[in-house]
C-alpha atoms as a PDB file:
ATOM      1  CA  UNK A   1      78.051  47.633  19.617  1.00  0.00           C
ATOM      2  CA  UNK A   2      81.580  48.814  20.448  1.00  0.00           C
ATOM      3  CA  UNK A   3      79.851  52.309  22.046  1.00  0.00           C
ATOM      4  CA  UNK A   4      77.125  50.288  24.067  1.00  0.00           C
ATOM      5  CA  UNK A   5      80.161  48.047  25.447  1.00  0.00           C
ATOM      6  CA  UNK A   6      81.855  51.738  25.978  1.00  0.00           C
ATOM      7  CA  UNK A   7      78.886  52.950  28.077  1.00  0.00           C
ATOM      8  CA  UNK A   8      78.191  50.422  30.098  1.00  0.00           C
ATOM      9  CA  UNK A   9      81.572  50.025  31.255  1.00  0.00           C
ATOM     10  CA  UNK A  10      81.949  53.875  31.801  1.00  0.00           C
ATOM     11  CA  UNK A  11      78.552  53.696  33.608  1.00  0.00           C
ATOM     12  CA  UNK A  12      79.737  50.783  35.437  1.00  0.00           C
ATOM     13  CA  UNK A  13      83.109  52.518  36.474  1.00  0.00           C
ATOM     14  CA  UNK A  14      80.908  55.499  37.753  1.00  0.00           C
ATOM     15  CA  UNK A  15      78.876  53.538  39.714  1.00  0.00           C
ATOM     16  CA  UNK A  16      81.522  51.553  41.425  1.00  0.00           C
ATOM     17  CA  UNK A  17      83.428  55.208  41.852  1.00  0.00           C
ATOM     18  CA  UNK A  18      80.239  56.417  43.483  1.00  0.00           C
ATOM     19  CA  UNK A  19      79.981  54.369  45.792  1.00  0.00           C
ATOM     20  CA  UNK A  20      83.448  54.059  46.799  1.00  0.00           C
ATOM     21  CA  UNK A  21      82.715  57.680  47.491  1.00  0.00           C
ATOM     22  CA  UNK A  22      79.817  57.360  49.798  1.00  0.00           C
ATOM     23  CA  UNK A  23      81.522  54.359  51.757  1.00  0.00           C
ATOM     24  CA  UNK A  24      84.473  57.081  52.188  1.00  0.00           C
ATOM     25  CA  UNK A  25      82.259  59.790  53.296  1.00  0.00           C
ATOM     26  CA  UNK A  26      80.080  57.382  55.820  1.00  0.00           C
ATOM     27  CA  UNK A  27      84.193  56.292  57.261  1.00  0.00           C
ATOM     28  CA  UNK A  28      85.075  59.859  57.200  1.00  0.00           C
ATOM     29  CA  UNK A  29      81.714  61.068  59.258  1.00  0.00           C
ATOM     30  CA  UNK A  30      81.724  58.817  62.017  1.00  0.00           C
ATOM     31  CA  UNK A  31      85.578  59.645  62.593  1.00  0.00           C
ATOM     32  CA  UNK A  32      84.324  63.213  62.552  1.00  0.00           C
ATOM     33  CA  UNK A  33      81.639  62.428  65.413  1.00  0.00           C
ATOM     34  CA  UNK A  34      84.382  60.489  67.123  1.00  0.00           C
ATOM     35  CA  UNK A  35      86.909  62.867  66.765  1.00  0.00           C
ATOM     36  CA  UNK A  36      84.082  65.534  68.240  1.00  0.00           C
ATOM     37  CA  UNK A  37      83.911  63.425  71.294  1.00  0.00           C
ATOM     38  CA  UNK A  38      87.251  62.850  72.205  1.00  0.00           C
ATOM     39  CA  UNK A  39      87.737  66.643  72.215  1.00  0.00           C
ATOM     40  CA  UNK A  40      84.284  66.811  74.121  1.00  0.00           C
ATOM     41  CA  UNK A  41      86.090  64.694  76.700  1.00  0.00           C
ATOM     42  CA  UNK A  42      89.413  66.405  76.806  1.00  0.00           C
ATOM     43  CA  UNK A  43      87.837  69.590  77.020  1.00  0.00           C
ATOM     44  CA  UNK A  44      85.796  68.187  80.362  1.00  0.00           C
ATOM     45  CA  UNK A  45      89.425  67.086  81.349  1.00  0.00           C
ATOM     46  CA  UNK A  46      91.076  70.328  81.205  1.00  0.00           C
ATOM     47  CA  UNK A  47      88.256  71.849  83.031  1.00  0.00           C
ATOM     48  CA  UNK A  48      88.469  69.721  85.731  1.00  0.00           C
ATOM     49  CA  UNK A  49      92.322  70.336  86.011  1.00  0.00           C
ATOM     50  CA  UNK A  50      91.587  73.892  85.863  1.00  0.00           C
ATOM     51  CA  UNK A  51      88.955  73.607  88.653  1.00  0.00           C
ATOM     52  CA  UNK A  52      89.567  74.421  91.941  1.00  0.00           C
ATOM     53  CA  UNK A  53      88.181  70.770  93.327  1.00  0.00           C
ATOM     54  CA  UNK A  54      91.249  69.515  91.757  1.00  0.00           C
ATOM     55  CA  UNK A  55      93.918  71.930  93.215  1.00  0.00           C
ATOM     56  CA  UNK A  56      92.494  71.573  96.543  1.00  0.00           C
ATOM     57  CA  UNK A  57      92.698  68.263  96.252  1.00  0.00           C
ATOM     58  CA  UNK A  58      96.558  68.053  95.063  1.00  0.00           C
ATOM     59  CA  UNK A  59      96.707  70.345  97.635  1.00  0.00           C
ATOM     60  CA  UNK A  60      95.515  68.159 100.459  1.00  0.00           C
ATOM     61  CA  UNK A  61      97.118  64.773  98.947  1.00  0.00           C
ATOM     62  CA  UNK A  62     100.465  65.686  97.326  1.00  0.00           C
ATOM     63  CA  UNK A  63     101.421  68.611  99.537  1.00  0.00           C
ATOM     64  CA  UNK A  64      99.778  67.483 102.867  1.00  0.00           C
ATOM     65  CA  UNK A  65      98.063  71.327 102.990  1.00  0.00           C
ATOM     66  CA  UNK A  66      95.169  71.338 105.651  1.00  0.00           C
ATOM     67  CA  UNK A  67      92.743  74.803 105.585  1.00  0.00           C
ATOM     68  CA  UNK A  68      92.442  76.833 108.946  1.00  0.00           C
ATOM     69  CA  UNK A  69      90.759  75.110 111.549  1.00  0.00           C
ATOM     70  CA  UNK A  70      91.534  71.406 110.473  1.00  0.00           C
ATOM     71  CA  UNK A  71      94.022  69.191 112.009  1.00  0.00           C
ATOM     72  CA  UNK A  72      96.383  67.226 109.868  1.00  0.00           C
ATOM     73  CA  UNK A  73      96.434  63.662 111.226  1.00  0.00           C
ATOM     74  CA  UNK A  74      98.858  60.960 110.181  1.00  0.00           C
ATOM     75  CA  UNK A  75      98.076  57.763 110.959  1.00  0.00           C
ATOM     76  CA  UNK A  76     101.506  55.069 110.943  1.00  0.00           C
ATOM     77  CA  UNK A  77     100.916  51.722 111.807  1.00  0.00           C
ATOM     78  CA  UNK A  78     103.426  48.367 111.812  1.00  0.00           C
ATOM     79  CA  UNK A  79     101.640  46.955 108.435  1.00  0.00           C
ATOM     80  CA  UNK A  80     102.251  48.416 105.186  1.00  0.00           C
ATOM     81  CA  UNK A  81      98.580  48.180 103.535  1.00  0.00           C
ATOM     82  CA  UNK A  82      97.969  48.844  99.667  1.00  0.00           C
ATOM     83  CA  UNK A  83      96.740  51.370  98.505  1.00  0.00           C
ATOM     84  CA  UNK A  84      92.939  50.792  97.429  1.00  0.00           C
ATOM     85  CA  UNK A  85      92.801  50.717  93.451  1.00  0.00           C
ATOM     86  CA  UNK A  86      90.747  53.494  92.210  1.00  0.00           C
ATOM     87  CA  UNK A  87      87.388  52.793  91.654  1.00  0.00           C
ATOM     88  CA  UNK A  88      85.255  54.828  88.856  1.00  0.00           C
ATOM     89  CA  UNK A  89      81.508  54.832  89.976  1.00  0.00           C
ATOM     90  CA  UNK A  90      78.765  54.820  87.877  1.00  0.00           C
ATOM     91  CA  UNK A  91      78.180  57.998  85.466  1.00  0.00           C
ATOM     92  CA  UNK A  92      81.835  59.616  86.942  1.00  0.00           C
ATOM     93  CA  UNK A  93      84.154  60.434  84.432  1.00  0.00           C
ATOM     94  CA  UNK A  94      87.052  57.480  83.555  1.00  0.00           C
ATOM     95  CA  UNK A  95      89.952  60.475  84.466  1.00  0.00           C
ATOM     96  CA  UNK A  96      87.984  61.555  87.626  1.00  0.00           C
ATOM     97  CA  UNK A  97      89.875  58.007  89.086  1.00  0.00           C
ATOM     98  CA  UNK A  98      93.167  58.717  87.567  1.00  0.00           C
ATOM     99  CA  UNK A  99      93.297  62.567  88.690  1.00  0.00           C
ATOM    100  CA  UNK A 100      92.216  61.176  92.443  1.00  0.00           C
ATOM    101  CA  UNK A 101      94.215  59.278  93.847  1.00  0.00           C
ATOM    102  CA  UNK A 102      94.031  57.535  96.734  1.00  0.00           C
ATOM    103  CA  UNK A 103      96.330  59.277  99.678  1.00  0.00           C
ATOM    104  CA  UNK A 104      99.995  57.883  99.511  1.00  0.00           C
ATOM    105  CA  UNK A 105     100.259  55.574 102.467  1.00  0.00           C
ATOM    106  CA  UNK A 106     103.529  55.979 103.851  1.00  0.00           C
ATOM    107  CA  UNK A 107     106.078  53.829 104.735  1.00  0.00           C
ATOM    108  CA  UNK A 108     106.619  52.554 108.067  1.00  0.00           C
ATOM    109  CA  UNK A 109     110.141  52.537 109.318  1.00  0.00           C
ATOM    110  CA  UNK A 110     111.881  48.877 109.779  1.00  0.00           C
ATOM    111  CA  UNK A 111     111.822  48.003 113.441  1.00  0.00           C
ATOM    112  CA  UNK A 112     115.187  48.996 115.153  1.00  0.00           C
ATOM    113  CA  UNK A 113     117.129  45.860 116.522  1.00  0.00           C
END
């Protein structure tokens, strides 16, 4: 009687151990996939900030750069307007609308008394 008890509670322990196991690999597998994703989508970052899209446009935005043959306009006026919030569209990457940002509007001059 004593080694049935033994048994089943060793079984028991095994089984319990077991799946404690599996519930630890299932965790450990979907962080995996997740994990594979976010490097996925860091990898499609660094691309982009690598591409030449992107330095030609900090070129144009930050540094005010125009190619040959285009005119660099300012436009001032006596408002000061927000700058528009940037908008992801549909199927465009999240960090497409934090890399691009809108222009910097500049700011007007107080009138002179």
């Amino acid at each position: 009687m004593l080694i049935a008890g033994f048994l089943a509670f060793s079984t028991a322990r095994n089984v319990v151990r077991h799946y404690q196991l599996r519930q630890e690999e299932r965790d450990l597998r979907a962080e995996l996939r997740q994990l594979d994703a976010d490097a996925d989508e860091l990898a499609a970052v660094r691309e982009y900030l690598e591409s030449d899209e992107y330095i030609e446009d900090v070129a144009r935005r930050t540094l005010g750069l125009v190619r040959p043959g285009e005119t660099l306009v300012i436009v001032s006026g006596s408002e000061t307007v927000a700058s528009p919030t940037p908008v992801v569209q549909a199927g465009e990457p999240w960090w497409k609308a934090l890399f691009i940002a809108p222009a910097a509007t500049p700011t007007p001059e107080p009138p002179v008394p």
